[in-house]
N, C-alpha and C. Protein backbone atom coordinates (compact mmCIF):
# COMPACT_ATOMS: atom_id res chain seq x y z
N UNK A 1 0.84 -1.20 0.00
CA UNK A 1 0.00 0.00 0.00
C UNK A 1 0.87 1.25 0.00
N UNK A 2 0.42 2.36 -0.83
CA UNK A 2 1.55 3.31 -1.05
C UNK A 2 0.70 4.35 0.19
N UNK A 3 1.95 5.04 0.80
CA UNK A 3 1.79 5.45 2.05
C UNK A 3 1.17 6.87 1.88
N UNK A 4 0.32 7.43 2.71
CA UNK A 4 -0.12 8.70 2.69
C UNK A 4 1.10 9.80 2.42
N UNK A 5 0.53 11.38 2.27
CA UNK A 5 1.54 12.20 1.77
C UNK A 5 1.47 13.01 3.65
N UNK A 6 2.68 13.71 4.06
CA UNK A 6 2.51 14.29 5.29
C UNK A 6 2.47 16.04 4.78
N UNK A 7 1.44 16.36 4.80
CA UNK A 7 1.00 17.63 4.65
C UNK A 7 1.61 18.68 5.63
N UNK A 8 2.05 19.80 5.81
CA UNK A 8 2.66 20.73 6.69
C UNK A 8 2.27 21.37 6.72
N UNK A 9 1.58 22.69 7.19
CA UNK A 9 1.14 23.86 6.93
C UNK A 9 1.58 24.96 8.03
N UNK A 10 2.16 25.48 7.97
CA UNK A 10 3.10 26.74 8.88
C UNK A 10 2.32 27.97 8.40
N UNK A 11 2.53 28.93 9.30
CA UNK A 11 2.26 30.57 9.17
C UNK A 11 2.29 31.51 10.69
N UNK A 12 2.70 32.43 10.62
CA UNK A 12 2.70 33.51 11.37
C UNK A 12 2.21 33.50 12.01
N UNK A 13 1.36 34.07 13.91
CA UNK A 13 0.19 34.15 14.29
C UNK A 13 -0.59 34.96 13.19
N UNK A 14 -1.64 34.94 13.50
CA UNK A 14 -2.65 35.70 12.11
C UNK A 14 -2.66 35.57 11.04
N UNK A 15 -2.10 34.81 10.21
CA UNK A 15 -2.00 34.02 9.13
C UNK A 15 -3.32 33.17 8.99
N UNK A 16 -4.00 33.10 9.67
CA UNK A 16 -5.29 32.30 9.61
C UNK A 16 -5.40 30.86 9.57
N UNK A 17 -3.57 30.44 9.94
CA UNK A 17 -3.81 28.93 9.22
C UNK A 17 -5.23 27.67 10.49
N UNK A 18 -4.98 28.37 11.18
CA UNK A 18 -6.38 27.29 12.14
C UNK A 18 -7.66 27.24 11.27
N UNK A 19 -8.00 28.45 10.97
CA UNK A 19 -9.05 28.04 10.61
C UNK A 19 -9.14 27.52 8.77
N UNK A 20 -7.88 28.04 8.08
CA UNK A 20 -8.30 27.10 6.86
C UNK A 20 -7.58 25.34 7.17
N UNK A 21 -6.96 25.31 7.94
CA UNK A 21 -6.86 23.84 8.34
C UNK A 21 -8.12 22.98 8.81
N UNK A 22 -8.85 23.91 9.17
CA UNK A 22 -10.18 23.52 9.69
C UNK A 22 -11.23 23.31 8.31
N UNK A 23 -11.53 24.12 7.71
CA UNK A 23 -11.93 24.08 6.43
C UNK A 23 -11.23 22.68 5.71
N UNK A 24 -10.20 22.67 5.75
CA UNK A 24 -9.57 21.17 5.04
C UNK A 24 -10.43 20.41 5.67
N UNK A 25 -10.05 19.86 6.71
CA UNK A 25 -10.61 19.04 6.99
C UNK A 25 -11.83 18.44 6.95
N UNK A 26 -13.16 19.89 6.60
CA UNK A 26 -14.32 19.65 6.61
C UNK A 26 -14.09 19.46 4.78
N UNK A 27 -13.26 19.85 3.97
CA UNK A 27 -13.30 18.94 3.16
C UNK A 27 -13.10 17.81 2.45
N UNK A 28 -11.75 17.48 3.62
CA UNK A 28 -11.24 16.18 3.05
C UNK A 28 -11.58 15.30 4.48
N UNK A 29 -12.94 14.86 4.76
CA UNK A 29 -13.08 14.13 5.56
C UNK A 29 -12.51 12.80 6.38
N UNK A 30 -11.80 12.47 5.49
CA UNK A 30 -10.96 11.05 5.66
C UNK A 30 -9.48 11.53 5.77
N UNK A 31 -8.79 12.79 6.00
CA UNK A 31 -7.41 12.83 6.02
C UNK A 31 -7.33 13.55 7.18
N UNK A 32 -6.25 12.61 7.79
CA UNK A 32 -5.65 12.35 9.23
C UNK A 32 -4.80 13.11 9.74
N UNK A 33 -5.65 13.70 11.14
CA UNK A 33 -4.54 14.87 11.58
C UNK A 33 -4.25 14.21 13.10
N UNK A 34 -2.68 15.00 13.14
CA UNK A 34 -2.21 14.30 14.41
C UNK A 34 -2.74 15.63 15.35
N UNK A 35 -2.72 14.85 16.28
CA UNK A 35 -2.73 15.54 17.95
C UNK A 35 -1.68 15.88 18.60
N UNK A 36 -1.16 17.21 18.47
CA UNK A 36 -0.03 17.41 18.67
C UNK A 36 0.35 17.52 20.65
N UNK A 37 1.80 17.16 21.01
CA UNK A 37 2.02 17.00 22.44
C UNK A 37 2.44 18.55 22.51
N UNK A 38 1.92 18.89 24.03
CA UNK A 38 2.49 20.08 24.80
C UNK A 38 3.09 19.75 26.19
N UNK A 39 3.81 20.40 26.93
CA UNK A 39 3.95 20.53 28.30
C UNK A 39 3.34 21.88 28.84
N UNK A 40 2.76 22.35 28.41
CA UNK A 40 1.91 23.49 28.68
C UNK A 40 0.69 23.13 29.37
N UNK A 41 0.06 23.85 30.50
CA UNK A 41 -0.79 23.63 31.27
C UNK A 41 -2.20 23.93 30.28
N UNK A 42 -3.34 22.54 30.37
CA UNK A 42 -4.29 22.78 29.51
C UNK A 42 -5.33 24.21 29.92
N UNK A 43 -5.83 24.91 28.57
CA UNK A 43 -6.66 25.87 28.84
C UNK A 43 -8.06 25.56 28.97
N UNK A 44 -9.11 26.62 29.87
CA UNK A 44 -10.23 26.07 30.09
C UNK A 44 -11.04 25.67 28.89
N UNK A 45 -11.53 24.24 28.84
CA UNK A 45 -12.15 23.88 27.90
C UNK A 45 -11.33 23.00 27.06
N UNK A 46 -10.36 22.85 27.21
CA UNK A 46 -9.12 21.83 26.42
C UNK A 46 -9.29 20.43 27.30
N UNK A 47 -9.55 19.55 26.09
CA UNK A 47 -9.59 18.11 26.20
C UNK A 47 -8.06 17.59 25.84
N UNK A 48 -7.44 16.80 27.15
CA UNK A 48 -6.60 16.00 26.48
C UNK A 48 -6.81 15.10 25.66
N UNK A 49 -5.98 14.51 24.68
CA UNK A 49 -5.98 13.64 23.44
C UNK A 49 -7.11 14.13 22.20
N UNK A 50 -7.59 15.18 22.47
CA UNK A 50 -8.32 16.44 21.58
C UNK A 50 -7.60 17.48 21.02
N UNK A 51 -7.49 18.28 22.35
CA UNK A 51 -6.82 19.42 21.52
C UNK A 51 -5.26 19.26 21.79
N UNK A 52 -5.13 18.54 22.65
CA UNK A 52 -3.41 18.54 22.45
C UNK A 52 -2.83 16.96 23.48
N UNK A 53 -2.24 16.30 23.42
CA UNK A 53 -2.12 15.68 24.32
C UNK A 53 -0.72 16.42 25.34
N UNK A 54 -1.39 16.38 26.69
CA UNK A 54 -0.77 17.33 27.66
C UNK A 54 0.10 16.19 28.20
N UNK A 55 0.98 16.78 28.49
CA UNK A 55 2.24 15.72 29.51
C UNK A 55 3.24 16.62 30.05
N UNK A 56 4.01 16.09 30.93
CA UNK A 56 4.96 16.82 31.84
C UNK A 56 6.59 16.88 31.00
N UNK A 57 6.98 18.07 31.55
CA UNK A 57 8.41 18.21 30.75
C UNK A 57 9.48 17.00 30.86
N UNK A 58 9.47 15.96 32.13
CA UNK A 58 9.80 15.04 31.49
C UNK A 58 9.32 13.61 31.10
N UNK A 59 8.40 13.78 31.16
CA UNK A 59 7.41 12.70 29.94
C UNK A 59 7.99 13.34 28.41
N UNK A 60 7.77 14.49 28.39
CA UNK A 60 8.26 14.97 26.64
C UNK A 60 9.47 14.47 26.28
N UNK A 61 10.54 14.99 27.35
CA UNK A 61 11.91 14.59 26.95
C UNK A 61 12.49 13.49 27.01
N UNK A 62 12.20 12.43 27.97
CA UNK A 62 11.92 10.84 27.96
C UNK A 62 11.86 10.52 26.96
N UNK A 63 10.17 10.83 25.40
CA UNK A 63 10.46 10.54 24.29
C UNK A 63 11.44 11.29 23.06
N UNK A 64 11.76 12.22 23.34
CA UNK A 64 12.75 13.11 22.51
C UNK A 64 13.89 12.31 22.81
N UNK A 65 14.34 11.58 24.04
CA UNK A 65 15.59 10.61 23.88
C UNK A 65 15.69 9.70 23.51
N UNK A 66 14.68 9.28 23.68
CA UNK A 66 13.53 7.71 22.80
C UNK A 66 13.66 8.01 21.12
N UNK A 67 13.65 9.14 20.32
CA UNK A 67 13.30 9.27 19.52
C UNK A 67 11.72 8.71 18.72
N UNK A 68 11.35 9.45 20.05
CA UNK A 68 9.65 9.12 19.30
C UNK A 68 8.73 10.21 19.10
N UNK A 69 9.55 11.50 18.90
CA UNK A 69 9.17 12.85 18.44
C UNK A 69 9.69 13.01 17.25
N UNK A 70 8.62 13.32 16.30
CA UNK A 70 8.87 13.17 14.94
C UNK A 70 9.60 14.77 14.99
N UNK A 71 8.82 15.87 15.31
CA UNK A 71 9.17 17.32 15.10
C UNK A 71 8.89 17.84 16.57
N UNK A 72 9.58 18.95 17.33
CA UNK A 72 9.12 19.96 18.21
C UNK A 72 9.75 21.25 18.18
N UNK A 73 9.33 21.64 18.75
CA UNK A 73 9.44 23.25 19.29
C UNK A 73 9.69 23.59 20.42
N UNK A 74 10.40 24.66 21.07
CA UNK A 74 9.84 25.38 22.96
C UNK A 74 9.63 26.22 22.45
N UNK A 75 8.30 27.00 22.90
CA UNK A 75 7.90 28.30 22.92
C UNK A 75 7.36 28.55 24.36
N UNK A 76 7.49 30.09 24.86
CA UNK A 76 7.37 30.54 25.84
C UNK A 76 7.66 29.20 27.01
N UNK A 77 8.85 28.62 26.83
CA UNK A 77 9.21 27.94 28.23
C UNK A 77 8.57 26.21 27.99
N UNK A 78 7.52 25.85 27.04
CA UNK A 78 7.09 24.19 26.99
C UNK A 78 6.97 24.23 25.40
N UNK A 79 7.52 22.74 25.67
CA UNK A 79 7.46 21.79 24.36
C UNK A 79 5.91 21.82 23.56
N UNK A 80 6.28 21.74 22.61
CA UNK A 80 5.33 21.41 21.69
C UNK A 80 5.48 20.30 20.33
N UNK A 81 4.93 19.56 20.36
CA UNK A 81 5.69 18.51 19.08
C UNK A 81 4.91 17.51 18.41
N UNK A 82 5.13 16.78 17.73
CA UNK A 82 4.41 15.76 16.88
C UNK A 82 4.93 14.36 17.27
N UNK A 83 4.17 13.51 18.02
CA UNK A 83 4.45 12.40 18.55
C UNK A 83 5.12 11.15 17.05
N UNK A 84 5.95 10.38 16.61
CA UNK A 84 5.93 9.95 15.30
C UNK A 84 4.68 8.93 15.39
N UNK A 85 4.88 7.92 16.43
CA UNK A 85 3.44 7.22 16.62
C UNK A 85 2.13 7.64 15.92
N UNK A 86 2.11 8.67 16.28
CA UNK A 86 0.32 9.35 16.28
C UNK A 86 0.68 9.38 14.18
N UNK A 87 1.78 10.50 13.83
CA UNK A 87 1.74 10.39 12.52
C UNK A 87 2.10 9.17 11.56
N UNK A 88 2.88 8.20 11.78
CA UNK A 88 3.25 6.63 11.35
C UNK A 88 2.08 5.58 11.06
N UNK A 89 0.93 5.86 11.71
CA UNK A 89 -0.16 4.77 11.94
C UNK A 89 -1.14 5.65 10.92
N UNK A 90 -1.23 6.65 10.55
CA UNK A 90 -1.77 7.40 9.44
C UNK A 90 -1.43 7.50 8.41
N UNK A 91 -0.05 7.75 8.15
CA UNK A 91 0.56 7.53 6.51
C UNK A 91 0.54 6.04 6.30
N UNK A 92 0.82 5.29 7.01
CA UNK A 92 0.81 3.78 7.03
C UNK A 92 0.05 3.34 6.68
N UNK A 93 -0.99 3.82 6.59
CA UNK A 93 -2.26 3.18 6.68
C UNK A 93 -3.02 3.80 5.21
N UNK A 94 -2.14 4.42 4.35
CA UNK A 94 -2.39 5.09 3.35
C UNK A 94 -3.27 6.23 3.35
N UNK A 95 -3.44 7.00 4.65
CA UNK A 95 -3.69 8.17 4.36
C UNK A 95 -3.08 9.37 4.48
N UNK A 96 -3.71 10.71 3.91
CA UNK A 96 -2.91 11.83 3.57
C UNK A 96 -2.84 12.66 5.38
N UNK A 97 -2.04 12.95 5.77
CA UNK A 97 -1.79 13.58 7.17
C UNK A 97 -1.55 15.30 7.38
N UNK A 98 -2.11 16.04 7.95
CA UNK A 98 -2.17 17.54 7.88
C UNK A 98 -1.26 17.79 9.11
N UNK A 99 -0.05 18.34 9.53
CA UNK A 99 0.28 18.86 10.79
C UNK A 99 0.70 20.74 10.31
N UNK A 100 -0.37 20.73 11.77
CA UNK A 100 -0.07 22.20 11.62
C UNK A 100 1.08 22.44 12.57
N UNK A 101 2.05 23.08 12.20
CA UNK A 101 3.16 23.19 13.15
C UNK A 101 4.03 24.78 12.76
N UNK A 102 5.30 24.90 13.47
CA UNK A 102 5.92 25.76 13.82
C UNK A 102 6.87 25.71 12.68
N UNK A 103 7.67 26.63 12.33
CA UNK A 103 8.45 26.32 11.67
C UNK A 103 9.54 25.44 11.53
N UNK A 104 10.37 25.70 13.04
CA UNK A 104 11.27 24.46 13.13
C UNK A 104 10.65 23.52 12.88
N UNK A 105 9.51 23.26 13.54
CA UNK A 105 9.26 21.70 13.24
C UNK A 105 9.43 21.35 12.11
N UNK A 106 8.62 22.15 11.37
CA UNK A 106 8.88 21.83 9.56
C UNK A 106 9.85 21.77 8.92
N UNK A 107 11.23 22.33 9.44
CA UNK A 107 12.12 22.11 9.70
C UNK A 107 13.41 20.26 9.47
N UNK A 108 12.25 20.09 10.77
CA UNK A 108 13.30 19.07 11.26
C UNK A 108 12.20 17.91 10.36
N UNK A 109 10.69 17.66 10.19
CA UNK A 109 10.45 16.78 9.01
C UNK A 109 10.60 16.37 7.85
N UNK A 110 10.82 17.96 7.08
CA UNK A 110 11.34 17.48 5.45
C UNK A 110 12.98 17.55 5.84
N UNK A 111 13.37 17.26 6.89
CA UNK A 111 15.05 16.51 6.83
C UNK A 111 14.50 15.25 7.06
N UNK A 112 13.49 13.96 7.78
CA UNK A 112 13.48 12.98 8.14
C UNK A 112 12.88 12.70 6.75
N UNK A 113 10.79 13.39 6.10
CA UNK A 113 10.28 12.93 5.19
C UNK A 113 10.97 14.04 3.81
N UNK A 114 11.90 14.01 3.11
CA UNK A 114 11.72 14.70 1.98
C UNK A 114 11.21 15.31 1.26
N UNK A 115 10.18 14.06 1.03
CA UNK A 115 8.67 14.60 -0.05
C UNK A 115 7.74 14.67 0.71
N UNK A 116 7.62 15.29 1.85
CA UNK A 116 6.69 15.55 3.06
C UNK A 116 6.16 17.49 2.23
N UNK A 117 5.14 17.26 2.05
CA UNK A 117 4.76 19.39 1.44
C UNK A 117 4.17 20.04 2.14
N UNK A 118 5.49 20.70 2.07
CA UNK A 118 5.30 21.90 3.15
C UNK A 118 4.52 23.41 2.48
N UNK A 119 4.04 23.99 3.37
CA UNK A 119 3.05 24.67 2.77
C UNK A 119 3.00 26.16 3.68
N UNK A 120 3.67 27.24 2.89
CA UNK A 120 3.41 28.52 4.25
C UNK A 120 2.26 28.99 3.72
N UNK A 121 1.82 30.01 5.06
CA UNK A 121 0.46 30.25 4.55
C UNK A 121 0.59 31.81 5.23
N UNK A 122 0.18 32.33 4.26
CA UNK A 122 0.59 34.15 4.55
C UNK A 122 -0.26 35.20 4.51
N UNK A 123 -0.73 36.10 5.01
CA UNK A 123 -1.59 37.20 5.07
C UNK A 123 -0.74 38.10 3.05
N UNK A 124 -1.65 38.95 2.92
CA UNK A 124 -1.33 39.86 1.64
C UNK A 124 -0.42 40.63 1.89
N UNK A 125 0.25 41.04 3.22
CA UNK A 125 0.74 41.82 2.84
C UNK A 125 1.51 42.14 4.91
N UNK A 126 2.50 42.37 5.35
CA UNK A 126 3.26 42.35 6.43
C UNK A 126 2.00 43.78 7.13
N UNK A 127 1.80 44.32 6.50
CA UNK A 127 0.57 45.50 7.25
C UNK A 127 -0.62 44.98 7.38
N UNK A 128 -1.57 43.94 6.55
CA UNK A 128 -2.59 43.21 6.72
C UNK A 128 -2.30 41.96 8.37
N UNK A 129 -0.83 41.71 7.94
CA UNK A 129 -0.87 40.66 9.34
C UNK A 129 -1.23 41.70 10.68
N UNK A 130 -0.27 42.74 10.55
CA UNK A 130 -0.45 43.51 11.85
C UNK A 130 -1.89 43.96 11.94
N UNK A 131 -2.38 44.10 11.12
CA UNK A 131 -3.98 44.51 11.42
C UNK A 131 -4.68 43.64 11.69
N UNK A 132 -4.83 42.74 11.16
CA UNK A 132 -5.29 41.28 11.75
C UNK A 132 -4.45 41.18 13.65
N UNK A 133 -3.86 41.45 13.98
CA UNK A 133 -3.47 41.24 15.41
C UNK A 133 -4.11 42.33 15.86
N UNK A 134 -3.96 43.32 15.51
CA UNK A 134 -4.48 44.51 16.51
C UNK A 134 -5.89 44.23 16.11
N UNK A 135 -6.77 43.63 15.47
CA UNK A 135 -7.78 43.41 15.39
C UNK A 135 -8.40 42.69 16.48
N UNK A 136 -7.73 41.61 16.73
CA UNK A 136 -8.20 40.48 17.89
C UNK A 136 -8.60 41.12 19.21
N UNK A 137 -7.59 42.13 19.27
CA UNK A 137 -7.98 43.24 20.70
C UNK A 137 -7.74 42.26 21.83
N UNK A 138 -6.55 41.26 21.73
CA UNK A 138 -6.70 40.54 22.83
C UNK A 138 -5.01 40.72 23.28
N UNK A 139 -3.95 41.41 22.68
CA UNK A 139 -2.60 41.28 23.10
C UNK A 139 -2.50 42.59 22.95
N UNK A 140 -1.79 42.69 24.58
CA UNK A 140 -0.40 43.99 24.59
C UNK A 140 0.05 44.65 23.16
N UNK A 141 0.80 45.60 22.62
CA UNK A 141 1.22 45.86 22.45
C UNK A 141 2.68 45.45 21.79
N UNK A 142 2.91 45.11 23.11
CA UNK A 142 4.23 45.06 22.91
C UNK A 142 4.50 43.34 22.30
N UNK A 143 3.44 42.75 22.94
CA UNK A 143 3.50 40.78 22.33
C UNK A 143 2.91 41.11 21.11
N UNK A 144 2.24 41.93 20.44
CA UNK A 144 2.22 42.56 18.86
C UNK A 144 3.11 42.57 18.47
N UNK A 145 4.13 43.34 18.65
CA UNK A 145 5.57 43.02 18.06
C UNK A 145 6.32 42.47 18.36
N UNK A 146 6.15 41.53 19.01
CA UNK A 146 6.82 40.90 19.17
C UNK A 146 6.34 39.36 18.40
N UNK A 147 5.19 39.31 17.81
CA UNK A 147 4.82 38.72 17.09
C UNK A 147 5.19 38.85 15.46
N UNK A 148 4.88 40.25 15.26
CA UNK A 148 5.85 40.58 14.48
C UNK A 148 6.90 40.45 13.80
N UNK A 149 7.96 40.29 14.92
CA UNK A 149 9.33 40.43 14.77
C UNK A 149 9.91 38.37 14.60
N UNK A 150 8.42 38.24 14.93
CA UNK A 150 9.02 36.33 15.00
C UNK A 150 8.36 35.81 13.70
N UNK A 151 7.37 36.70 13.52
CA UNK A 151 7.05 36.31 11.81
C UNK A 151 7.81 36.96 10.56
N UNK A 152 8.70 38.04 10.86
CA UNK A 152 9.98 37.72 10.19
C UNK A 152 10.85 36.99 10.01
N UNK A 153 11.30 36.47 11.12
CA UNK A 153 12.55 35.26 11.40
C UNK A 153 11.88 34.02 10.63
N UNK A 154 10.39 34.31 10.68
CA UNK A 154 10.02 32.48 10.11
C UNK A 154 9.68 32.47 8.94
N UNK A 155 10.09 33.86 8.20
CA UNK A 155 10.41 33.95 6.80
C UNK A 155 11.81 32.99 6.06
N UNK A 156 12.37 33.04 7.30
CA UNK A 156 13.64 32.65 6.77
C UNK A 156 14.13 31.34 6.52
N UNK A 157 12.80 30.17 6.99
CA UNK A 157 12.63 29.27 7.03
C UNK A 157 12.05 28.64 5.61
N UNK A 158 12.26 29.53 4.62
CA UNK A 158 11.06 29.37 3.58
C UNK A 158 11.90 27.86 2.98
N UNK A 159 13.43 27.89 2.84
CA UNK A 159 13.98 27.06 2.16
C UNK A 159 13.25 25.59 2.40
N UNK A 160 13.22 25.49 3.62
CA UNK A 160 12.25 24.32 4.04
C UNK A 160 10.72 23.86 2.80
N UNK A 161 9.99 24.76 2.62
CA UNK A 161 8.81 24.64 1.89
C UNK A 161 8.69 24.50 0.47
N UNK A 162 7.59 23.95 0.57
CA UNK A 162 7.29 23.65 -1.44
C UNK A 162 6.27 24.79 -1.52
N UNK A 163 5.66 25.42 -0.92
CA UNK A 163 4.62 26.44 -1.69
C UNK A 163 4.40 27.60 -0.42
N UNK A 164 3.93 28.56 -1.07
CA UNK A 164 3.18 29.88 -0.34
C UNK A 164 2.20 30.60 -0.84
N UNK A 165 0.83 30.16 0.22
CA UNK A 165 -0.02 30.08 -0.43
C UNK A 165 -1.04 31.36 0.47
N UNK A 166 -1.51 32.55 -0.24
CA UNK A 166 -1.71 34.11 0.63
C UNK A 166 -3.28 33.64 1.09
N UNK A 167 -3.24 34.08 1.96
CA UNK A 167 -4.85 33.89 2.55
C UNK A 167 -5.40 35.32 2.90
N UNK A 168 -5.86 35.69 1.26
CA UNK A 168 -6.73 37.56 1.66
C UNK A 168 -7.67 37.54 2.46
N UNK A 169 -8.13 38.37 2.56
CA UNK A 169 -8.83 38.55 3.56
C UNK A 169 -10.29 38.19 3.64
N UNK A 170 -10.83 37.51 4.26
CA UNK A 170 -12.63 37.19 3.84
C UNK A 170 -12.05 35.87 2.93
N UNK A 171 -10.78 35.17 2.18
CA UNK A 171 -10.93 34.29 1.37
C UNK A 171 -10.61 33.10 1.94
N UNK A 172 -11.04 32.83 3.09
CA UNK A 172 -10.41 31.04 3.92
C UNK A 172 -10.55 29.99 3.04
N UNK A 173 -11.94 30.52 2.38
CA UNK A 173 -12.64 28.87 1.91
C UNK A 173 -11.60 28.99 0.35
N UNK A 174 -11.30 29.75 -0.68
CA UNK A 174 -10.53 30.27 -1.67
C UNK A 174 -9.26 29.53 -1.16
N UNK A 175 -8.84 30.02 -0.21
CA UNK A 175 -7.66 29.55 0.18
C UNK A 175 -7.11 27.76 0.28
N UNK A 176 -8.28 27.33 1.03
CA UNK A 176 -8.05 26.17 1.25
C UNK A 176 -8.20 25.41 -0.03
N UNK A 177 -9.06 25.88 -0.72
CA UNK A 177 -9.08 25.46 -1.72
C UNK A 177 -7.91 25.23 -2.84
N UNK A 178 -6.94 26.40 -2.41
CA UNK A 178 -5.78 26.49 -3.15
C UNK A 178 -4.84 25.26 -2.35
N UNK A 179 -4.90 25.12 -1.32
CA UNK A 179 -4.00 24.28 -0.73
C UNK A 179 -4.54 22.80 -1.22
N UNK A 180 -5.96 22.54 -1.18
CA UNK A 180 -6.60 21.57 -1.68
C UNK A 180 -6.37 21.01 -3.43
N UNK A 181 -5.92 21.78 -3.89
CA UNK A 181 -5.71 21.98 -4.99
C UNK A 181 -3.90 21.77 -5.67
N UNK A 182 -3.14 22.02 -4.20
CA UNK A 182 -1.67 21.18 -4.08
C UNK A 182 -1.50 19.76 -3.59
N UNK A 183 -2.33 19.83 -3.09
CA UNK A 183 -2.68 18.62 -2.72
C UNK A 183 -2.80 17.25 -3.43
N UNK A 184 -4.05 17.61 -4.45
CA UNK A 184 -4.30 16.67 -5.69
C UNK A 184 -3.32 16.49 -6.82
N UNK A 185 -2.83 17.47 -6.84
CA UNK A 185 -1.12 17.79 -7.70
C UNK A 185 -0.20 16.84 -7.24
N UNK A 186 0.19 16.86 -6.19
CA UNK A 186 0.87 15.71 -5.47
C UNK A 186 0.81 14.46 -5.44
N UNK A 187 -0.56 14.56 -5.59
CA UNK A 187 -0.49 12.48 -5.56
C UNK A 187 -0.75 12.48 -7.11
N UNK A 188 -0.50 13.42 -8.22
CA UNK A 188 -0.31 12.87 -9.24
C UNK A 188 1.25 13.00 -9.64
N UNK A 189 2.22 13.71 -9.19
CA UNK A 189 3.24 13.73 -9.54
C UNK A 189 3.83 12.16 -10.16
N UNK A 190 4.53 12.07 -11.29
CA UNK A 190 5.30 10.69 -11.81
C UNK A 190 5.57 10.04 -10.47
N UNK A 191 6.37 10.33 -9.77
CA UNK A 191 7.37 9.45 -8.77
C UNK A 191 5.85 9.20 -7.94
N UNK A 192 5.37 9.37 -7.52
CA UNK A 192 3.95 8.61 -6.69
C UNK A 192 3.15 8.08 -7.61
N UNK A 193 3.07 8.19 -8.87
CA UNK A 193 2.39 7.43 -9.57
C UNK A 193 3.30 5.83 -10.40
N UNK A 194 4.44 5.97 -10.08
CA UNK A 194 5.44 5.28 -10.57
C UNK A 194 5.01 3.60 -10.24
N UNK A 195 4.07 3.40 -8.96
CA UNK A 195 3.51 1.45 -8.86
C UNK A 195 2.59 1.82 -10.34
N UNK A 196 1.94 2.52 -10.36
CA UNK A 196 0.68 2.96 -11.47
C UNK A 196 0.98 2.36 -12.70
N UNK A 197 1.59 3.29 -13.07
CA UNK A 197 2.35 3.41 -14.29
C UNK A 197 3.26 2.11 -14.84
N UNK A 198 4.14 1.92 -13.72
CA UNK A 198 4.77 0.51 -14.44
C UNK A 198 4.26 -0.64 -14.54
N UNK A 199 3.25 -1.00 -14.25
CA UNK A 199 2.06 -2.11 -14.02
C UNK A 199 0.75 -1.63 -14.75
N UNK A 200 0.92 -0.34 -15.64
CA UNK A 200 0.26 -0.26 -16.64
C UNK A 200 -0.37 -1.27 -17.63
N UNK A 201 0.30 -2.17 -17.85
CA UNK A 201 0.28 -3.07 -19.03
C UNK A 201 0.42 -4.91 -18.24
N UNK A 202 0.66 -4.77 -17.25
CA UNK A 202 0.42 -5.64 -17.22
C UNK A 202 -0.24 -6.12 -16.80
């Protein structure tokens, strides 16, 4: 069985990627998203093995020596990461896998998966992101720019990615669609069609 593709999707805060990841999903009903691990204390209304599976800093690092963290991150002081388990039993199983993650992470997967597609996902324009934050009306100031200043740095990460794909404003469902639309591109590329093709004829 030829193995699912591991989908990536990175962006900025305000980049919107939650909610067109969310949109994927309500369109591609059958493709498998992991549950990503934190050591971060759950927020009200957060289900473990839902919205994140929660564990202690050293439960995380236990498997980071284990090597059973496919990708992570620290931000503000706890881990964040992609268990390989949770993603292995999904491509395995021949389906397509969505992780929304950080940049490093994305990072450190297309060094393990290669042809893993990575996917940034970007506001129109570095003044549309900031307006989109000061929009939310929910951060300081100063964690504004400082948001800012970290969605520059994760520009620099682009080498990592196969596409960048702008999410205007009011266009989520457009958007996803565009990602939906790399998607289907992919599993036709030659080299994944290559069992196909050579067993053409016979």
């Amino acid at each position: 069985m030829e193995k699912g593709l591991i989908i990536v999707i990175s962006g900025p805060a305000g980049s919107g990627k939650g909610t067109v990841v969310g949109l994927l999903r309500d369109m591609m009903p059958d493709i498998g998203y992991s549950v990503s691990a934190t050591t971060r204390t759950p927020r009200p209304g957060e289900t473990d093995g839902v919205h994140y599976h929660f564990m202690s800093k050293l439960d995380f690092e236990k498997k980071l020596a284990e090597n059973e963290v496919l990708e992570h991150t620290r931000y503000c002081g706890n881990y964040y990461g992609t268990l390989k388990s949770e993603s292995e039993k999904i491509i395995n199983a021949g389906k397509d896998i969505i992780l929304e993650i950080e940049v490093e992470g994305a990072s450190q997967v297309k060094k393990i998966y290669p042809d893993a597609v990575c996917i940034m996902l970007l506001p129109p324009s570095a003044e549309a992101l900031a307006a989109r934050l000061r929009g939310r009306g929910t951060e300081t100031e100063t964690v504004i720019r400082r948001r800012l200043s970290r969605a520059e740095k994760e520009l620099k990460y682009l080498e990592f990615y196969d596409y960048v794909v702008i999410n205007g404003e009011g266009d989520q469902d457009g958007c996803a669609a565009k990602i939906l639309g790399i998607i289907d591109a992919e599993h036709s590329k030659c080299a994944r069609m290559k069992d196909f093709t050579d067993n053409f004829f016979s």
